[in-house]
C-alpha atoms as a PDB file:
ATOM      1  CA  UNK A   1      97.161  87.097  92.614  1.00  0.00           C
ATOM      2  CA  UNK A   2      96.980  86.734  89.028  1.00  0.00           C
ATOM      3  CA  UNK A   3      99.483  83.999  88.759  1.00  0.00           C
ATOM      4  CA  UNK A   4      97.507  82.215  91.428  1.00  0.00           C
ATOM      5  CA  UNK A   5      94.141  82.282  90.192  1.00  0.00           C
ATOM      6  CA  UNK A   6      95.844  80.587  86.905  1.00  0.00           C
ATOM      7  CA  UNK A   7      97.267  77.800  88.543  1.00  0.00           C
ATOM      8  CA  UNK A   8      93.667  77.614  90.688  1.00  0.00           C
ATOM      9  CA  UNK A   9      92.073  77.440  87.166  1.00  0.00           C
ATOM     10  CA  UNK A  10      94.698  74.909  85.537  1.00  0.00           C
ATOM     11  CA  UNK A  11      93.955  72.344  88.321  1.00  0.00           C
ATOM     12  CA  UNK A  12      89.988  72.938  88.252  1.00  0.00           C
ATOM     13  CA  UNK A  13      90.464  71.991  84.843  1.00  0.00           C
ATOM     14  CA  UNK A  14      92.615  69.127  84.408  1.00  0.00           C
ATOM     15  CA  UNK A  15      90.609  67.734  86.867  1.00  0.00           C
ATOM     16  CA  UNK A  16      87.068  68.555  85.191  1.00  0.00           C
ATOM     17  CA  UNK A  17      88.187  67.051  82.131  1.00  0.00           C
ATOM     18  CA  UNK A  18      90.004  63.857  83.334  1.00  0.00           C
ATOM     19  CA  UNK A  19      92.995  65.488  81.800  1.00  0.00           C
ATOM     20  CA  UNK A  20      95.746  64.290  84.471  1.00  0.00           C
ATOM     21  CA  UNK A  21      95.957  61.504  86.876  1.00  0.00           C
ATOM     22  CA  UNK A  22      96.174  64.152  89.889  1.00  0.00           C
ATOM     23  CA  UNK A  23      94.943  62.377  93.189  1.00  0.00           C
ATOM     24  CA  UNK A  24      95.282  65.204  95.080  1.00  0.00           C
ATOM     25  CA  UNK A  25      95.880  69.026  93.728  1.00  0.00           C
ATOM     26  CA  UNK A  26      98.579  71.081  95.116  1.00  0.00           C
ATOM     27  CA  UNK A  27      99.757  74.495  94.603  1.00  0.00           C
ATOM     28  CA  UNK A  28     102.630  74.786  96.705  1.00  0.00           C
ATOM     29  CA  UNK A  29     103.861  78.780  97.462  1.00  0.00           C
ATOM     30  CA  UNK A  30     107.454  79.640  98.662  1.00  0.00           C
ATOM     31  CA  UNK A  31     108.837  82.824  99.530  1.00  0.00           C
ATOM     32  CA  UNK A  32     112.372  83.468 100.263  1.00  0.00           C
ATOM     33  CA  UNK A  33     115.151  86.756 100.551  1.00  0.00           C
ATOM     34  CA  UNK A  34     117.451  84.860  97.889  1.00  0.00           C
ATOM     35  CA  UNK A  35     120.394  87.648  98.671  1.00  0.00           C
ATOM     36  CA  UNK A  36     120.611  91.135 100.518  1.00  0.00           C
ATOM     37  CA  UNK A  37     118.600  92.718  97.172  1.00  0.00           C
ATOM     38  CA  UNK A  38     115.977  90.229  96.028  1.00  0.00           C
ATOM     39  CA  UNK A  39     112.928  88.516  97.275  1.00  0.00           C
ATOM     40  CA  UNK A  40     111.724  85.569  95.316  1.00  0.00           C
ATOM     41  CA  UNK A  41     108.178  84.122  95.558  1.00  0.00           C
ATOM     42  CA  UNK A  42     107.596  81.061  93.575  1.00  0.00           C
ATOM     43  CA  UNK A  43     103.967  79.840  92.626  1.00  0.00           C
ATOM     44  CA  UNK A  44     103.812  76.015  91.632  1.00  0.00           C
ATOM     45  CA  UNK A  45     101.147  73.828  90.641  1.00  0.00           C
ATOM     46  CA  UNK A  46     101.239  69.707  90.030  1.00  0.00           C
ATOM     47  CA  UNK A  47      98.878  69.814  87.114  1.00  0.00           C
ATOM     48  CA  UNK A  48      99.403  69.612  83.742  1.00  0.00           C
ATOM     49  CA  UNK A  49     102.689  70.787  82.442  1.00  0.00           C
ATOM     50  CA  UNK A  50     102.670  73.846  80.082  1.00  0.00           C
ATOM     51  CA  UNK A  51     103.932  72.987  76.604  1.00  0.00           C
ATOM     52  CA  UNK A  52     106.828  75.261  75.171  1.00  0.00           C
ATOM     53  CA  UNK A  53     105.190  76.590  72.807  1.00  0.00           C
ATOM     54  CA  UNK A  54     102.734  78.212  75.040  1.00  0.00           C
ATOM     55  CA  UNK A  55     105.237  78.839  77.883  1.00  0.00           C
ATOM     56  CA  UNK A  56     107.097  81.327  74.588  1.00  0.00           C
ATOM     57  CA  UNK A  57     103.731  83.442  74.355  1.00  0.00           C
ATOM     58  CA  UNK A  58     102.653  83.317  78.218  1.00  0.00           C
ATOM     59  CA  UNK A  59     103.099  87.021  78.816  1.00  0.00           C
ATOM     60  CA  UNK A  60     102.038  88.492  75.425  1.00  0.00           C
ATOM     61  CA  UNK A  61      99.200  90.661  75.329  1.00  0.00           C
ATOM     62  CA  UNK A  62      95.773  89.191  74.783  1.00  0.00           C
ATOM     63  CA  UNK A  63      97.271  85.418  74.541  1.00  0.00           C
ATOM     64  CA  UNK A  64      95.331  82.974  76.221  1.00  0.00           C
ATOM     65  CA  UNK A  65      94.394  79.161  76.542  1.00  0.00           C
ATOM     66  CA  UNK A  66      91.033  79.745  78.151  1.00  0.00           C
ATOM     67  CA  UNK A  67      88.036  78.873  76.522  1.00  0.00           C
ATOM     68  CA  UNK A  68      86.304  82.068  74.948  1.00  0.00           C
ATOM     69  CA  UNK A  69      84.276  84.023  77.331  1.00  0.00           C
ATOM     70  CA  UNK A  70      86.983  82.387  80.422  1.00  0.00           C
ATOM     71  CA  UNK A  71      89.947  85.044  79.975  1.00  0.00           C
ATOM     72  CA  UNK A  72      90.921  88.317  78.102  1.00  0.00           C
ATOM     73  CA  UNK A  73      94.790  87.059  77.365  1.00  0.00           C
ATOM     74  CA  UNK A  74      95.747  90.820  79.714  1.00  0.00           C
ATOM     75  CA  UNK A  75      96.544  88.985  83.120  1.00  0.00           C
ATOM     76  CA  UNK A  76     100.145  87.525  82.654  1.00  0.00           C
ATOM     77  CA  UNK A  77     101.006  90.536  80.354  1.00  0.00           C
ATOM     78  CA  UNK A  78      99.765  92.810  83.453  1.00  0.00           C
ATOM     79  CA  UNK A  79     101.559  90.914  85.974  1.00  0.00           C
ATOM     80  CA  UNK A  80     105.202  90.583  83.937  1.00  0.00           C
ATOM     81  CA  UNK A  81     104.474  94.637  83.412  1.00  0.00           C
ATOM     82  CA  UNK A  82     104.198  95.451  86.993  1.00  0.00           C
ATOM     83  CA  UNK A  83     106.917  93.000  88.191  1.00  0.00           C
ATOM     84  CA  UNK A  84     109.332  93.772  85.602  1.00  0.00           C
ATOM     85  CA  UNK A  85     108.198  97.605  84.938  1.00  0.00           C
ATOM     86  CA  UNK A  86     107.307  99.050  88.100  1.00  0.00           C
ATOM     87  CA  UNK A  87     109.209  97.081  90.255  1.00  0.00           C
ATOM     88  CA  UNK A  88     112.155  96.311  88.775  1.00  0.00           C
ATOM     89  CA  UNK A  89     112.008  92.496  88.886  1.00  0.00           C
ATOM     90  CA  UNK A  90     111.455  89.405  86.604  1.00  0.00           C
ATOM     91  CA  UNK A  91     108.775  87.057  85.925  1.00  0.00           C
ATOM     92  CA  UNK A  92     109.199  83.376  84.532  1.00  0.00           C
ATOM     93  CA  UNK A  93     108.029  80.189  84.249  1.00  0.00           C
ATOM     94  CA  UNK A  94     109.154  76.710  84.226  1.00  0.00           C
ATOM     95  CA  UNK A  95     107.417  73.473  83.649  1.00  0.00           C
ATOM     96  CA  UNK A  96     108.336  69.797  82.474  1.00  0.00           C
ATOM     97  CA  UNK A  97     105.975  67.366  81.426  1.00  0.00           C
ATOM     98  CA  UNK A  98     104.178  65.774  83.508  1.00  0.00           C
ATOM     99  CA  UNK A  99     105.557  67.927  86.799  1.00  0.00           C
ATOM    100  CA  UNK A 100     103.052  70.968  86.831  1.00  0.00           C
ATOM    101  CA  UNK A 101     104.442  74.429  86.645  1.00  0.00           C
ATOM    102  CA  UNK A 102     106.256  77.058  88.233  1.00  0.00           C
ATOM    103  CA  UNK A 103     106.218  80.926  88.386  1.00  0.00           C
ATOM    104  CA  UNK A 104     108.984  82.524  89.948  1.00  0.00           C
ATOM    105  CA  UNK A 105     108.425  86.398  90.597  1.00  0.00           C
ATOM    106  CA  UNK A 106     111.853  88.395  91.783  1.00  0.00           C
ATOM    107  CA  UNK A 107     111.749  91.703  92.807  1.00  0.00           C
ATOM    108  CA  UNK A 108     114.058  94.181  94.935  1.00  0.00           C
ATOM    109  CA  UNK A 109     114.076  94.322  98.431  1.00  0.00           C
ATOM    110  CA  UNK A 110     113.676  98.172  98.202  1.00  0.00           C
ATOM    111  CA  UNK A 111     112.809 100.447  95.421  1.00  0.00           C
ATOM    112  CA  UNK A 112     114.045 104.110  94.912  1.00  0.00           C
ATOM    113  CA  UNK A 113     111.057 106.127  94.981  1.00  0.00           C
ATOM    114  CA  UNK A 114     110.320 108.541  91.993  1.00  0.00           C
ATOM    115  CA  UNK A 115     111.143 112.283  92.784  1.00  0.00           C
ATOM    116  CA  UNK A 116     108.253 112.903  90.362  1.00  0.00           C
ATOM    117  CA  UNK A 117     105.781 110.992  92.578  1.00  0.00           C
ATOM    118  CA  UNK A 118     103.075 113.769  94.074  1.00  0.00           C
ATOM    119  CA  UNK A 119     102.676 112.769  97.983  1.00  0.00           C
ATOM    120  CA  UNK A 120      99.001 113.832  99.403  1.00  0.00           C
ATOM    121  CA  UNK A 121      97.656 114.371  96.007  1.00  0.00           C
END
């Protein structure tokens, strides 16, 4: 959800601020079981591309391009700890100038559960 509110919040702002020459805003999501194991769902806007530099520090705690008072910098770093952590997955992204941006999220089809975990606690 996290990843999707971003890309919600990229286009409301390139648009607000003239920044792209977007006629019509698209985030396009695609989900797909890319072998027996993993399930990939992939997140991609047409805004404004995300510069390199930024795309190095996108999942670092409290790192954020939001205007102060617009984002604490935790979501990404959340969302790669859950994917990646909990689940076992990965987290990237992927943008070129001037084509928007892409998340792809990868996690297992099934998890081993935790012989640690306390059922009906």
């Amino acid at each position: 959800m996290n990843v999707l509110s971003n890309a919600i919040d990229a286009l409301e702002e390139s648009l607000a601020n003239n920044q792209a020459q977007i006629t019509s805003p698209t985030i396009t999501i695609h989900t797909e079981q890319v072998d027996t194991d993993q399930i990939e769902i992939r997140i991609a806007d047409n805004g404004l591309s995300i510069p390199e530099s930024v795309r190095q520090r996108l999942f670092d705690p409290f790192f954020t391009t939001k205007p102060v008072g617009k984002g604490t910098g935790m979501g990404l770093s959340i969302s790669y700890q859950i994917v990646t952590e909990k689940h076992g997955g990965s987290l990237s992204c992927t943008s070129e100038p001037g084509e928007g941006a892409e998340f792809k999220i990868r996690v297992p089809v099934r998890q081993e559960v935790s012989k640690n975990v306390a059922i009906g606690v």
